[in-house]
Protein backbone atom coordinates (compact mmCIF):
# COMPACT_ATOMS: atom_id res chain seq x y z
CA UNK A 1 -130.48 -139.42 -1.01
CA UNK A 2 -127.29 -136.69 -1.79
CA UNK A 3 -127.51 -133.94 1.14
CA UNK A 4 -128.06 -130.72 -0.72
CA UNK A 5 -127.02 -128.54 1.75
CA UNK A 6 -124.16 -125.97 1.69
CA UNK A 7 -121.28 -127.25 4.03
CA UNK A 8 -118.12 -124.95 3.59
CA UNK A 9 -117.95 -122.02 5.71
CA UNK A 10 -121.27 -122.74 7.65
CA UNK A 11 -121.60 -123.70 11.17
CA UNK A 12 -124.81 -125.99 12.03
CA UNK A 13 -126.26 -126.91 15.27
CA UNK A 14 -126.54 -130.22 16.58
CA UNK A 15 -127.48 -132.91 14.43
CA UNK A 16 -130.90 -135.11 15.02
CA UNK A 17 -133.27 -137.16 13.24
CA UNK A 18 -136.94 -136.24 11.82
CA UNK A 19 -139.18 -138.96 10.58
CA UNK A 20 -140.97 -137.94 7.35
CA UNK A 21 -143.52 -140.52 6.17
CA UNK A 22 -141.85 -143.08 7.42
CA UNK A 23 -138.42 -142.61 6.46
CA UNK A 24 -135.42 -140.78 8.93
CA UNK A 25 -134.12 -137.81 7.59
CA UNK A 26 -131.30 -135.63 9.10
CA UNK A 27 -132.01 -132.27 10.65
CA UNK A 28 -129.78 -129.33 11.95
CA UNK A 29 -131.17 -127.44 14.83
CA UNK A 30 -132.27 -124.04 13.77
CA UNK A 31 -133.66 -125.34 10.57
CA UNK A 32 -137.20 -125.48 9.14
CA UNK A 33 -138.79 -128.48 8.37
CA UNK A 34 -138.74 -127.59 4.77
CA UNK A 35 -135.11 -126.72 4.82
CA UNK A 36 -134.56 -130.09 5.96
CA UNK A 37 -137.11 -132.07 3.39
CA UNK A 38 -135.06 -129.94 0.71
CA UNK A 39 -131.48 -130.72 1.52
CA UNK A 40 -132.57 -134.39 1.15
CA UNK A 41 -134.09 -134.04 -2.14
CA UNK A 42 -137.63 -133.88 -1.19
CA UNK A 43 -139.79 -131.81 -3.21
CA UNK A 44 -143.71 -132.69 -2.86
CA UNK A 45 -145.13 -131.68 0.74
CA UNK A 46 -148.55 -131.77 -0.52
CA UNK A 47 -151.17 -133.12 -3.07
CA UNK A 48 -153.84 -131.03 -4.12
CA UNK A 49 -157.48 -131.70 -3.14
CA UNK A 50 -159.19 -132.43 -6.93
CA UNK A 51 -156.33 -133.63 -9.28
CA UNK A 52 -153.86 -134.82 -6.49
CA UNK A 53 -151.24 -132.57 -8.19
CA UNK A 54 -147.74 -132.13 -6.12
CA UNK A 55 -147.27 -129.17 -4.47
CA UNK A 56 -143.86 -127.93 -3.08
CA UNK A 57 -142.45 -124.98 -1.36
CA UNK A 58 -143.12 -121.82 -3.32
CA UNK A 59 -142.70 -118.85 -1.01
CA UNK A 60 -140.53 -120.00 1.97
CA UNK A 61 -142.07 -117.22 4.00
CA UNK A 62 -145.11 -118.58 5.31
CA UNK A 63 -147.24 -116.20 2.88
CA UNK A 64 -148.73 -119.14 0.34
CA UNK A 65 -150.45 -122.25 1.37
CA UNK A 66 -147.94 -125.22 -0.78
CA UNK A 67 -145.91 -126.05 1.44
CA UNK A 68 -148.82 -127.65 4.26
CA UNK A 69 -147.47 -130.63 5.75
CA UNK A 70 -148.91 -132.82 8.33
CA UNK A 71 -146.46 -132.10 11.68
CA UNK A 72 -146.71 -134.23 14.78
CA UNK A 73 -150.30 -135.01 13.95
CA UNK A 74 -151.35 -131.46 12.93
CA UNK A 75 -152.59 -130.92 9.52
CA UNK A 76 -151.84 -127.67 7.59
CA UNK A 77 -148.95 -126.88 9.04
CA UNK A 78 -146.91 -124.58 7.05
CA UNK A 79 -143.70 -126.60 6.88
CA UNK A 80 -141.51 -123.46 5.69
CA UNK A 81 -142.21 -121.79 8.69
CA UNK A 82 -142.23 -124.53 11.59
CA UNK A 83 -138.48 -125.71 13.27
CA UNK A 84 -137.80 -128.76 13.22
CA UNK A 85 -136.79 -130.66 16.28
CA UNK A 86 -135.71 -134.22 17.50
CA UNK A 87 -138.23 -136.71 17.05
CA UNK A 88 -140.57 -134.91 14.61
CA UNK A 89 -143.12 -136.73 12.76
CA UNK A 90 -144.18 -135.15 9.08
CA UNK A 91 -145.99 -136.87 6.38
CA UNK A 92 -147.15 -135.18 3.08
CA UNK A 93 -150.84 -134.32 3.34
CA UNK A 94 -152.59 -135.70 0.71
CA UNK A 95 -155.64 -132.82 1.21
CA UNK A 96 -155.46 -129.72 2.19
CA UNK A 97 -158.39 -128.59 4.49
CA UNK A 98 -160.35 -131.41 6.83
CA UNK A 99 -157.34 -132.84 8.45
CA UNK A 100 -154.71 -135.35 7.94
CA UNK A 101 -154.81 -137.12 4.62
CA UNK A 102 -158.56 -137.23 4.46
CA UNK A 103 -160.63 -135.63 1.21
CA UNK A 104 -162.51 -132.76 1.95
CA UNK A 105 -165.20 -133.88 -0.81
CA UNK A 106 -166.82 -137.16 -1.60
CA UNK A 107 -164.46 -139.48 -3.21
CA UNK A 108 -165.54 -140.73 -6.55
């Protein structure tokens, strides 16, 4: 995927890897791991609990809930506000409250 990110005039830190569901990604140090999942086109960090829906980032300063990502094995983390470093592991979390990619209600 295109890297979205602004290049002329900035200086990054060191470049690393972040795995995000399964797939390497590139990183900057000093970036979120939204930042990151945007400059490579991602949009959906989340599906929503009842209809599945995609959710996104929508505030980018840690005040909404849409951008909750599973991060190293910890569910509803807020990806806008959490750095990203080497060797990260993110997947999109499917539900939103019990834990990783499980369904807080009965599944029908």
């Amino acid at each position: 995927m295109a890297n979205r990110r602004v290049e002329k005039g900035v200086k990054r830190g060191p470049r690393f890897e972040i795995e995000v569901d399964g797939e390497n990604l590139v990183a900057y140090q000093g970036e979120t791991v939204a930042a990151v999942l945007l400059a490579a086109g991602k949009r959906t960090f989340r599906r929503t609990a009842k209809r599945h829906e995609p959710r996104g980032m929508y505030c980018g300063i840690g005040l909404c809930h849409e951008c909750l990502m599973v991060i190293n094995g910890v569910p509803n983390t807020k990806a806008c506000q959490t750095l990203a470093t080497p060797g990260c592991r993110v997947e999109t979390q499917k539900w939103r409250r019990n834990g990783p990619n499980t369904s807080p209600r009965k599944q029908v």
